[in-house]
PDB file of N, CA and C in Angstrom:
ATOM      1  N   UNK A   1       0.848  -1.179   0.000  1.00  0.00           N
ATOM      2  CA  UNK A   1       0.000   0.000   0.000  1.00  0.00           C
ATOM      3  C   UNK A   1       0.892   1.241   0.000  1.00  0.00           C
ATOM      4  N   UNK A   2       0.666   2.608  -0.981  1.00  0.00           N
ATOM      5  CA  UNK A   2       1.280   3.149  -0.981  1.00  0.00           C
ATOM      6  C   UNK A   2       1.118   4.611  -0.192  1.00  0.00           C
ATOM      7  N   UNK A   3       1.922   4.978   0.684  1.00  0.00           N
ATOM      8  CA  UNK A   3       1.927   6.376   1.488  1.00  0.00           C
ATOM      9  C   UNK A   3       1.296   7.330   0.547  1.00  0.00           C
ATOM     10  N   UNK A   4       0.441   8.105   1.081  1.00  0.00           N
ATOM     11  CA  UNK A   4      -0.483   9.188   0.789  1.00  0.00           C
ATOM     12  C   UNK A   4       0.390  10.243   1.090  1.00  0.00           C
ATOM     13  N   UNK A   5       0.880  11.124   0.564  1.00  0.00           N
ATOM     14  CA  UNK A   5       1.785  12.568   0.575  1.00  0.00           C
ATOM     15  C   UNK A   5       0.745  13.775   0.746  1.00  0.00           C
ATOM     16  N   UNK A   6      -0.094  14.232   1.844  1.00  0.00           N
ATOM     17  CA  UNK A   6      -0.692  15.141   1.930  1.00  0.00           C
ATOM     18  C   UNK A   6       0.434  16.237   2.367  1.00  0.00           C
ATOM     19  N   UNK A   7       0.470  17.744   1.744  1.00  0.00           N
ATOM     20  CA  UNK A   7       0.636  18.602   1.678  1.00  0.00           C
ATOM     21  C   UNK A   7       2.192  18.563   0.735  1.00  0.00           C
ATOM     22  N   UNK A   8       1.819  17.771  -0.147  1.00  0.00           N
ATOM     23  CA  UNK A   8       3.065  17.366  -1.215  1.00  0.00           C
ATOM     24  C   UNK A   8       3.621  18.928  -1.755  1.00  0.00           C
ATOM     25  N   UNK A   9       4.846  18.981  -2.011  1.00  0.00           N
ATOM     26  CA  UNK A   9       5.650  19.893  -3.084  1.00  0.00           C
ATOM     27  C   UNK A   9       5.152  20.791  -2.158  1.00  0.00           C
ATOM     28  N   UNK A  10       6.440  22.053  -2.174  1.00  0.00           N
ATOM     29  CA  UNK A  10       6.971  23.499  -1.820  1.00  0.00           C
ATOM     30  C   UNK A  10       6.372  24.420  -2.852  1.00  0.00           C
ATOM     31  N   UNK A  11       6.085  25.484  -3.043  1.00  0.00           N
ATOM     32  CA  UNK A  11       6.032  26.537  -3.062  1.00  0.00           C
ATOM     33  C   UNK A  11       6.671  27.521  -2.676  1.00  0.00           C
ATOM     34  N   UNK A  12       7.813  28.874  -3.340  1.00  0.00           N
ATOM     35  CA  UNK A  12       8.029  29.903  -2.293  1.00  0.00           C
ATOM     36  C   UNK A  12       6.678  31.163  -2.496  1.00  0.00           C
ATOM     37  N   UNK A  13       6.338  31.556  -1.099  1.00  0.00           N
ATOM     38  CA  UNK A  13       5.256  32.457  -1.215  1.00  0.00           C
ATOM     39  C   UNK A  13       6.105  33.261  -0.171  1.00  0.00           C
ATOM     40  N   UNK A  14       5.580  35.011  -0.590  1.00  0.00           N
ATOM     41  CA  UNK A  14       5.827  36.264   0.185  1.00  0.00           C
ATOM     42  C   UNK A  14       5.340  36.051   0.969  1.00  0.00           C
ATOM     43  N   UNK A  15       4.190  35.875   1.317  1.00  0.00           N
ATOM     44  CA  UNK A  15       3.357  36.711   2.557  1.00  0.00           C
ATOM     45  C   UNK A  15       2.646  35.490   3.566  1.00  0.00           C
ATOM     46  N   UNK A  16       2.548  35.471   4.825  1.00  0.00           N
ATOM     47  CA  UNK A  16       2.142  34.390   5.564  1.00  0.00           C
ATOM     48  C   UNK A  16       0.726  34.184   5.279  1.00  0.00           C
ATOM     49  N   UNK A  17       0.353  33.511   5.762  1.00  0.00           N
ATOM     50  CA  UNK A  17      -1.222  32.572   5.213  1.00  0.00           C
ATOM     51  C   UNK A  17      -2.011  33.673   6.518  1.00  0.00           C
ATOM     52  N   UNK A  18      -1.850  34.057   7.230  1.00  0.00           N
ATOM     53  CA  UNK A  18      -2.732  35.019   8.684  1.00  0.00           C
ATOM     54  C   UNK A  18      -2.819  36.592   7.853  1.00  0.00           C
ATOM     55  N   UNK A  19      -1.470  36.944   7.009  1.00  0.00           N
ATOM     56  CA  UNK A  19      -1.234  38.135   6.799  1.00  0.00           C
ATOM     57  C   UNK A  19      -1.879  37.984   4.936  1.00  0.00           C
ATOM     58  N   UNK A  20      -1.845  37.078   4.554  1.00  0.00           N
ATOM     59  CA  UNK A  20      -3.000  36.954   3.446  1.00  0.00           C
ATOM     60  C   UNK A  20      -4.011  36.823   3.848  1.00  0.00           C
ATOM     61  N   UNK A  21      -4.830  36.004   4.829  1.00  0.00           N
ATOM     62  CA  UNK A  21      -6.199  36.122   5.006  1.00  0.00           C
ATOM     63  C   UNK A  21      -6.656  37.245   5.713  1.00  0.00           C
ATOM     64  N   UNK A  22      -5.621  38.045   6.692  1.00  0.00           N
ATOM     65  CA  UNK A  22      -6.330  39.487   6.644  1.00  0.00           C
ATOM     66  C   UNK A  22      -6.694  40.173   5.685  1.00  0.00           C
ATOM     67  N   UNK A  23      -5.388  40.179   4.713  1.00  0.00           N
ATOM     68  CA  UNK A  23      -5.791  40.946   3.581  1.00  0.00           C
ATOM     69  C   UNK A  23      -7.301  40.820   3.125  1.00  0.00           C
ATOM     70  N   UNK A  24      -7.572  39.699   2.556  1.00  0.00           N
ATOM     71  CA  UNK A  24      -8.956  39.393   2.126  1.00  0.00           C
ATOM     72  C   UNK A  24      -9.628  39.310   3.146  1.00  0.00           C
ATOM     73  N   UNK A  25     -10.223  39.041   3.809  1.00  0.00           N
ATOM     74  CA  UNK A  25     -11.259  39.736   4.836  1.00  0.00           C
ATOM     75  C   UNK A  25     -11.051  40.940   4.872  1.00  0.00           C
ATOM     76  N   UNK A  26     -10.194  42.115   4.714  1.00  0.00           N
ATOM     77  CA  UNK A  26     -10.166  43.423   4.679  1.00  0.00           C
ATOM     78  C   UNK A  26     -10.868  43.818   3.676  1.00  0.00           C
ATOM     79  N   UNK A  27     -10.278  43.328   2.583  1.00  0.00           N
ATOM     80  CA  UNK A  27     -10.405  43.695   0.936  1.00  0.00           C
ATOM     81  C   UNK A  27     -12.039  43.150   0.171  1.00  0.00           C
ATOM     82  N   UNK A  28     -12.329  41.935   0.498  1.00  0.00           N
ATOM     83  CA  UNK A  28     -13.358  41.479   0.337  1.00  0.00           C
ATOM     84  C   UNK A  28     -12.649  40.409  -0.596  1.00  0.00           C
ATOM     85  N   UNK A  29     -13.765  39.476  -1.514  1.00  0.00           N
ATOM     86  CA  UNK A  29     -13.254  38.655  -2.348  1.00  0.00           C
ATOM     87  C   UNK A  29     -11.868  39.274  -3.387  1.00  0.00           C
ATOM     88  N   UNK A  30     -11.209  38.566  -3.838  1.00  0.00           N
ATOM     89  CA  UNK A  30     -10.451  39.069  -5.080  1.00  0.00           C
ATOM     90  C   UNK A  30     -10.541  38.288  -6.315  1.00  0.00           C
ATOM     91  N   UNK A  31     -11.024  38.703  -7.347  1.00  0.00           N
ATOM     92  CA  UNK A  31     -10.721  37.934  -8.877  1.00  0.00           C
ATOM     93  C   UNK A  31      -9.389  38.350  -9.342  1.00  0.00           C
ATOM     94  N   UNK A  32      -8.708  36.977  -9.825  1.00  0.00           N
ATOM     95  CA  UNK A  32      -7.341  36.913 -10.333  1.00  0.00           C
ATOM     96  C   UNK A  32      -7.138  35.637 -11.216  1.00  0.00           C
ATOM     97  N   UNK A  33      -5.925  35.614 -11.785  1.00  0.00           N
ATOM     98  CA  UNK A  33      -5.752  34.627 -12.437  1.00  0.00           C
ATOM     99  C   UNK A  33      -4.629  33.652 -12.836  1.00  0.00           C
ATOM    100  N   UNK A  34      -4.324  32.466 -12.466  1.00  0.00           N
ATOM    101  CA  UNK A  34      -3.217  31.731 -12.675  1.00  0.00           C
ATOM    102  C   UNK A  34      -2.101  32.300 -13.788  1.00  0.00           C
ATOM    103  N   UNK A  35      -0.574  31.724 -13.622  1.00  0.00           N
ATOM    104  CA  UNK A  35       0.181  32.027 -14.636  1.00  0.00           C
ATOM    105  C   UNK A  35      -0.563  31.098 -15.992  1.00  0.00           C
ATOM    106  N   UNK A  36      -1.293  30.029 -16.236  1.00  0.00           N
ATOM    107  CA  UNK A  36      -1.972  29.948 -17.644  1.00  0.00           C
ATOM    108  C   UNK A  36      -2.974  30.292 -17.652  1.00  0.00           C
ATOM    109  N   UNK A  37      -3.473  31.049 -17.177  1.00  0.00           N
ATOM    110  CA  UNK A  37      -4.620  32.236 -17.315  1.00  0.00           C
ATOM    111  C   UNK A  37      -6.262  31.700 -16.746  1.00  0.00           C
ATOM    112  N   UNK A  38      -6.032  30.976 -15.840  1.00  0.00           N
ATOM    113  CA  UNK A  38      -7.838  30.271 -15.542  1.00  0.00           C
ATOM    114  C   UNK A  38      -7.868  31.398 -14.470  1.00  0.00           C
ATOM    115  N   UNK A  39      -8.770  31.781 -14.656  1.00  0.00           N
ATOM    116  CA  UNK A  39      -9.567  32.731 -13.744  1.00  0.00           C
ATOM    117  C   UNK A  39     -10.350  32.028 -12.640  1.00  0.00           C
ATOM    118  N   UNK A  40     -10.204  32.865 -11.138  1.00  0.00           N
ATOM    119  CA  UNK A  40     -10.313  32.102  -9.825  1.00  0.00           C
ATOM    120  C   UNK A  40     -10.802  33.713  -8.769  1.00  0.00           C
ATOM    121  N   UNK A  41     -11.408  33.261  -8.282  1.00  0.00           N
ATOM    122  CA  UNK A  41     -11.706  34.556  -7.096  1.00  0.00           C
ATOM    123  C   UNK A  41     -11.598  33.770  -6.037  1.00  0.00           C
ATOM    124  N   UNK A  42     -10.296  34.444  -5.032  1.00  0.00           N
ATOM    125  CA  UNK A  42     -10.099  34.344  -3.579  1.00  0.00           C
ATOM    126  C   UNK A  42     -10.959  35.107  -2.620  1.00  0.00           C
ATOM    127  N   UNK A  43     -11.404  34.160  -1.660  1.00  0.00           N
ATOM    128  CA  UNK A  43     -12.415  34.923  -0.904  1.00  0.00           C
ATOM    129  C   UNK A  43     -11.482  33.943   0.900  1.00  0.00           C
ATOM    130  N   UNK A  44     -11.657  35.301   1.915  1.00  0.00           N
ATOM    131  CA  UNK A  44     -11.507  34.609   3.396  1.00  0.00           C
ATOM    132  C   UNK A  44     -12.435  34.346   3.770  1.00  0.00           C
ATOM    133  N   UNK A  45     -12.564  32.839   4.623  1.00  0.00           N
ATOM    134  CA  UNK A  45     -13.413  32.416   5.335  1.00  0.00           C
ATOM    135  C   UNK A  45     -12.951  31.709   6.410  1.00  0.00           C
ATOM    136  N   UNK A  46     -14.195  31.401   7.688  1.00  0.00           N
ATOM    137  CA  UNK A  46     -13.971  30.270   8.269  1.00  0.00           C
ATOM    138  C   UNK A  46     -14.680  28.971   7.896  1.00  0.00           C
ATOM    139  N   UNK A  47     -13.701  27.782   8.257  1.00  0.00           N
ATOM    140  CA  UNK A  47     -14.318  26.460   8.149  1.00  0.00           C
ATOM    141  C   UNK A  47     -16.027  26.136   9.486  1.00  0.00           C
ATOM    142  N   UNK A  48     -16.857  25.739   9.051  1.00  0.00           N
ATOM    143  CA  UNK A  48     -18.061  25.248   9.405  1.00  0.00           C
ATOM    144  C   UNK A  48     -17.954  23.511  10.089  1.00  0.00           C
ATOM    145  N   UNK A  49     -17.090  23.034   9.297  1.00  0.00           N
ATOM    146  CA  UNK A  49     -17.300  21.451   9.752  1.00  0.00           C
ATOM    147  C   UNK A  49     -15.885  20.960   9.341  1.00  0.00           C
ATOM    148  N   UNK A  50     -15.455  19.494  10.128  1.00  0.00           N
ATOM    149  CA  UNK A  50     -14.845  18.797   9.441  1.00  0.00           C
ATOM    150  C   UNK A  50     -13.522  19.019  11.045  1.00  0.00           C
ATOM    151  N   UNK A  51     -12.834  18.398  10.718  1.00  0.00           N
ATOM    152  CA  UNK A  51     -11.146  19.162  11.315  1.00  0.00           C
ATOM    153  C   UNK A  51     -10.861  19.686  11.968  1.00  0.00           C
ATOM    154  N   UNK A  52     -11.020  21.133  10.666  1.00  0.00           N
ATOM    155  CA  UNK A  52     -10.247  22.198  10.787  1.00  0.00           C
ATOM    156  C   UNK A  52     -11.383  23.338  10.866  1.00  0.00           C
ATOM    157  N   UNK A  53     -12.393  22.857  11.551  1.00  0.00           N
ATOM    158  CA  UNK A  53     -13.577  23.725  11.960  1.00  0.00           C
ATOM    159  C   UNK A  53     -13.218  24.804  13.130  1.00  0.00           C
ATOM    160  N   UNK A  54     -13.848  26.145  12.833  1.00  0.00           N
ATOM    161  CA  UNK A  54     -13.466  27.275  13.854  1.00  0.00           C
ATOM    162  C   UNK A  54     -12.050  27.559  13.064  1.00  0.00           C
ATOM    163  N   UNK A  55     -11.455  27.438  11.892  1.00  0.00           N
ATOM    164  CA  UNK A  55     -10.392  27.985  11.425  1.00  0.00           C
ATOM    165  C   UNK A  55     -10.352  28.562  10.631  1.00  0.00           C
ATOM    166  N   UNK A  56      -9.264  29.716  10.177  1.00  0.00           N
ATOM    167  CA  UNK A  56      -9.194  30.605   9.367  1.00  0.00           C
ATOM    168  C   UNK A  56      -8.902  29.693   7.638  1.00  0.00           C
ATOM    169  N   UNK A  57      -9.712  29.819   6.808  1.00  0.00           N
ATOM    170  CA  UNK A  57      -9.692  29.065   4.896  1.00  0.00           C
ATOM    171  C   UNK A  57      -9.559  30.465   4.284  1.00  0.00           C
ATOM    172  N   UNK A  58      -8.509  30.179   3.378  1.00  0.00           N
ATOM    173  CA  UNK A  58      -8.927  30.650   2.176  1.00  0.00           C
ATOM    174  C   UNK A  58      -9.680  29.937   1.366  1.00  0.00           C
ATOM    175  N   UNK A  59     -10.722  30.768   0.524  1.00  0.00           N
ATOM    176  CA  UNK A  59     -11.189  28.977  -0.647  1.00  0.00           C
ATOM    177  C   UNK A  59     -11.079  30.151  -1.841  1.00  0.00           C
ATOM    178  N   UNK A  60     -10.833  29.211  -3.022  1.00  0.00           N
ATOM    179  CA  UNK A  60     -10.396  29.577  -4.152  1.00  0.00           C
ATOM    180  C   UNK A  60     -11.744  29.355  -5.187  1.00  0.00           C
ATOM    181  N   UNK A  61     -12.471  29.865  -5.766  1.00  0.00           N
ATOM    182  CA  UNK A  61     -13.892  29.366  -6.149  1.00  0.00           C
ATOM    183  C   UNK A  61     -13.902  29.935  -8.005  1.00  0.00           C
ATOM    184  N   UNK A  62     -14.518  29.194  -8.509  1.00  0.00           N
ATOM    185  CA  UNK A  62     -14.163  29.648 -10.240  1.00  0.00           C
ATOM    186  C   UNK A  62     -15.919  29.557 -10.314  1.00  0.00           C
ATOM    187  N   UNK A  63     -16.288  30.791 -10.177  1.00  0.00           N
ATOM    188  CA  UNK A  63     -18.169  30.821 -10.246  1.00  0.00           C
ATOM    189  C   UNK A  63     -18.277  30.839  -8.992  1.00  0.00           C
ATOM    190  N   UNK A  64     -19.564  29.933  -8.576  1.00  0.00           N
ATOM    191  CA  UNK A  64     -20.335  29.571  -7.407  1.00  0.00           C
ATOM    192  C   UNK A  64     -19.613  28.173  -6.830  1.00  0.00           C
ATOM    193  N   UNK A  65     -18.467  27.801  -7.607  1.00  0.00           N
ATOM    194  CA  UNK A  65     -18.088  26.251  -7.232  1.00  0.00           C
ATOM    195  C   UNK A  65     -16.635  26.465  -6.486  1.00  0.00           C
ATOM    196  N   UNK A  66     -16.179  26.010  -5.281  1.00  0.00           N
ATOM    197  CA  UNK A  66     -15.305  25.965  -4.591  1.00  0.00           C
ATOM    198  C   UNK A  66     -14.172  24.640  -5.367  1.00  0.00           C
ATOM    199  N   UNK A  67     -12.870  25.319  -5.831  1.00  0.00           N
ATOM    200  CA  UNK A  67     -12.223  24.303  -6.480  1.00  0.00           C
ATOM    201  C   UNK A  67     -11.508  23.762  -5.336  1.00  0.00           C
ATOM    202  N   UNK A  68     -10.908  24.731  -4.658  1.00  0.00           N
ATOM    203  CA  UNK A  68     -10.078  24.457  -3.822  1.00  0.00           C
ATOM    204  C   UNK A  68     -10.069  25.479  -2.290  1.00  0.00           C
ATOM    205  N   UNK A  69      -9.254  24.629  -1.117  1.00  0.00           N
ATOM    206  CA  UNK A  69      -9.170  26.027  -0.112  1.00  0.00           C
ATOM    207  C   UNK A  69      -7.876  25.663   0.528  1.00  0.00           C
ATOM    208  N   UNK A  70      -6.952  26.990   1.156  1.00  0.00           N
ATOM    209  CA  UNK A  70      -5.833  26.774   1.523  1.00  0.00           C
ATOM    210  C   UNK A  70      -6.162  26.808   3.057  1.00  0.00           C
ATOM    211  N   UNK A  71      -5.534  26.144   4.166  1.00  0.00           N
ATOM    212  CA  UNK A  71      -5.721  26.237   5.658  1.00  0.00           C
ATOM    213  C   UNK A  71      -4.282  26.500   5.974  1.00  0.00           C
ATOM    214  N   UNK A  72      -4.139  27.465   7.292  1.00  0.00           N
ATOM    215  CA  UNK A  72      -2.270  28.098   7.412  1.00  0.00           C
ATOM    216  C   UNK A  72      -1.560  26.407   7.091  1.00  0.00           C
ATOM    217  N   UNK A  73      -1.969  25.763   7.658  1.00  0.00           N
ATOM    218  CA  UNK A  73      -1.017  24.565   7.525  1.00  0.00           C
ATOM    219  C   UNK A  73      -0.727  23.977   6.089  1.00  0.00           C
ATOM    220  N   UNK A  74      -1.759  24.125   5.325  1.00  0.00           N
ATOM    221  CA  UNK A  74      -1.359  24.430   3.670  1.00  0.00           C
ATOM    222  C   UNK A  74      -0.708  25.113   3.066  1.00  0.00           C
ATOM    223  N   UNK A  75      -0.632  26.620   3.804  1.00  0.00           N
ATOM    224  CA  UNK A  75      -0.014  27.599   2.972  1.00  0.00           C
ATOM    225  C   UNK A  75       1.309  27.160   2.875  1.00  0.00           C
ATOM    226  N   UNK A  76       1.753  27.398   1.279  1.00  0.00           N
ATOM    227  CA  UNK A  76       3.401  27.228   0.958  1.00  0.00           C
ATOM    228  C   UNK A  76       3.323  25.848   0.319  1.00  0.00           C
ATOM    229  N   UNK A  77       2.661  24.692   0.065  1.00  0.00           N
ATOM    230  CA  UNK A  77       2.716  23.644  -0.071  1.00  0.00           C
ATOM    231  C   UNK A  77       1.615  23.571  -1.608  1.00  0.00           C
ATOM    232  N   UNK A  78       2.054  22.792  -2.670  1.00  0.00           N
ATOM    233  CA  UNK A  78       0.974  22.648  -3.740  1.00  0.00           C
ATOM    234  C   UNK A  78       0.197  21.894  -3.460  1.00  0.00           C
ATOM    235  N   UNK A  79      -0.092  20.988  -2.446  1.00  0.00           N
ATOM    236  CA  UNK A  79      -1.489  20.159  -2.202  1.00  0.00           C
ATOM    237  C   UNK A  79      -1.625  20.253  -0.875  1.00  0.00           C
ATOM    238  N   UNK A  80      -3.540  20.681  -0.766  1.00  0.00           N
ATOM    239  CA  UNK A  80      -3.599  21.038   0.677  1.00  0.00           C
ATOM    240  C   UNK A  80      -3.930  20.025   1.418  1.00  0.00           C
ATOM    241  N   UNK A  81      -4.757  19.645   2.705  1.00  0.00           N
ATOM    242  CA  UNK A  81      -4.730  18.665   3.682  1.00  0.00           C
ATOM    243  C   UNK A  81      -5.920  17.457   3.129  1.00  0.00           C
ATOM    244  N   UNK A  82      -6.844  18.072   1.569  1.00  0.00           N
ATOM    245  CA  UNK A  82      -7.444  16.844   1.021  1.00  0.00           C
ATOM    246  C   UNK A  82      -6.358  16.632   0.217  1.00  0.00           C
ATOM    247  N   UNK A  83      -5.519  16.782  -0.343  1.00  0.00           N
ATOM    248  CA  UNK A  83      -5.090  16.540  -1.180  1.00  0.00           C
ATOM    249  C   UNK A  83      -5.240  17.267  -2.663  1.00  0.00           C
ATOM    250  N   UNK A  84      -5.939  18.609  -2.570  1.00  0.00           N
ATOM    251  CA  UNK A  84      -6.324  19.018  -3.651  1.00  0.00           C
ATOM    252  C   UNK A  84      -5.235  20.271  -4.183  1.00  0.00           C
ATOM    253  N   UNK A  85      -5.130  19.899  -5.700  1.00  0.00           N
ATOM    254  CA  UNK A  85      -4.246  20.935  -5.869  1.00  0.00           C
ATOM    255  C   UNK A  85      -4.213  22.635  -5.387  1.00  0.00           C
ATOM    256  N   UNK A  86      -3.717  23.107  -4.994  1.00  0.00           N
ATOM    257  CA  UNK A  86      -3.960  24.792  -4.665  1.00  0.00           C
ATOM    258  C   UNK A  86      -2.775  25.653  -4.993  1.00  0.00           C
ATOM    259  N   UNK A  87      -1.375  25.019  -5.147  1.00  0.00           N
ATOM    260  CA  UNK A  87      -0.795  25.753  -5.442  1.00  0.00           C
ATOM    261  C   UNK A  87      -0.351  27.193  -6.348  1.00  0.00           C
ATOM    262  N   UNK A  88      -0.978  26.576  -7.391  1.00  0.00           N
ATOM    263  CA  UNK A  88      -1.316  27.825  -8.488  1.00  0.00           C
ATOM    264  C   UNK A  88      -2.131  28.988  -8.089  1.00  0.00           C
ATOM    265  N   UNK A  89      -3.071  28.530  -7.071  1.00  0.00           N
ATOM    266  CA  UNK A  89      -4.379  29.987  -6.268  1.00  0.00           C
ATOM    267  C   UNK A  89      -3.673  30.504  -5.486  1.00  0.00           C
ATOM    268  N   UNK A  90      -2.450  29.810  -4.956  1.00  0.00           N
ATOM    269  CA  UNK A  90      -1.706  30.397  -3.764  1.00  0.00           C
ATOM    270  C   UNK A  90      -0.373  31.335  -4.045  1.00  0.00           C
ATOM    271  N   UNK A  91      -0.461  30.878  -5.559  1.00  0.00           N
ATOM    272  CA  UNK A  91       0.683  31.972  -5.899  1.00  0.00           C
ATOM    273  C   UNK A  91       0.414  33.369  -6.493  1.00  0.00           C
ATOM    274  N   UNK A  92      -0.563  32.604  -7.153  1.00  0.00           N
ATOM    275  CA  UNK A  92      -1.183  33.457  -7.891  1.00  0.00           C
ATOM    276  C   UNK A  92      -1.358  35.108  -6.864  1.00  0.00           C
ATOM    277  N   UNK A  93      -2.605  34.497  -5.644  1.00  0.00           N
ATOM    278  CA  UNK A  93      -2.956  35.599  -4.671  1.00  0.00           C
ATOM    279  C   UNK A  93      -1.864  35.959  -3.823  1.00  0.00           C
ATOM    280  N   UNK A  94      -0.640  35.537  -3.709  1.00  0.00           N
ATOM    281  CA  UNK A  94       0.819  35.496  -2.921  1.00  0.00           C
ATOM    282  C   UNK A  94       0.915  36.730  -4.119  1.00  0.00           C
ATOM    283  N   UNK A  95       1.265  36.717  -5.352  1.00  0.00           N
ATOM    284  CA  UNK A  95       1.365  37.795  -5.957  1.00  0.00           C
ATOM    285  C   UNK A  95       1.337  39.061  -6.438  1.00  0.00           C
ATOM    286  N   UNK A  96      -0.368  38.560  -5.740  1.00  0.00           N
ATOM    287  CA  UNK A  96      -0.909  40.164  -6.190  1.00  0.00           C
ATOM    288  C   UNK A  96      -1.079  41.133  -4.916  1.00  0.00           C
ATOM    289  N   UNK A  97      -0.700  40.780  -3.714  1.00  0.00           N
ATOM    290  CA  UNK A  97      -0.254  41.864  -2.364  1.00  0.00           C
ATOM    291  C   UNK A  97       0.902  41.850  -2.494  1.00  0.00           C
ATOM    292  N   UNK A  98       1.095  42.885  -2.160  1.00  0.00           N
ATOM    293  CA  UNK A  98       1.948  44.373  -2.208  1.00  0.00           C
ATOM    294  C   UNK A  98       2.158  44.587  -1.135  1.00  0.00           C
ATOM    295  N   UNK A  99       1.738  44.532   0.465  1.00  0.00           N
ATOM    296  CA  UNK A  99       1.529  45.397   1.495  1.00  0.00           C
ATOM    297  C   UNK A  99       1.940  45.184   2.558  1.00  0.00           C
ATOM    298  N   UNK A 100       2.563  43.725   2.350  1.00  0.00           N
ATOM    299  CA  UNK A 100       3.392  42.779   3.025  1.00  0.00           C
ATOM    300  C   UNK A 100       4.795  42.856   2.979  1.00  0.00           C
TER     301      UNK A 100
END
């Protein structure tokens, strides 16, 4: 049986995952877009259930559909604690603050 690699592969990101999710809770949602161009709006939230309930998420949403969400213990890493890719939302929005 083979080991499951949750929070696989590095990332370097500027800004900490507390000092990005202020940002957005300050700012409100943000629309942005990967280096191959898929368009994604970052929005802060807290988790409701599961875990990592009572914690600070980013979720990454393309429409009304949640693709992905980063939790601090995700941030910096290309797959978060399901296993779902995020890295690209995380650079992407790592990118576009300035203020850090």
């Amino acid at each position: 049986m083979s080991e499951i690699i949750v929070h696989g592969g590095d990332i370097q990101l500027k800004n900490k995952f507390n000092d990005t999710w202020n940002h957005l809770n300050k700012t409100g949602e943000t629309k942005l877009q990967t280096s191959t161009g898929s368009q994604f709006i970052a929005k802060a939230s807290i988790t409701n259930s599961g875990p990592h309930r009572g914690e600070k998420t980013i979720k990454f949403m393309v429409g009304k559909t949640e693709y992905a969400r980063s939790y601090p213990c995700c941030w910096g890493h290309y797959y978060n604690c399901n296993r779902t890719r995020h890295g690209m939302y995380c650079k992407a929005l790592d990118e576009s603050i300035h203020e850090y």
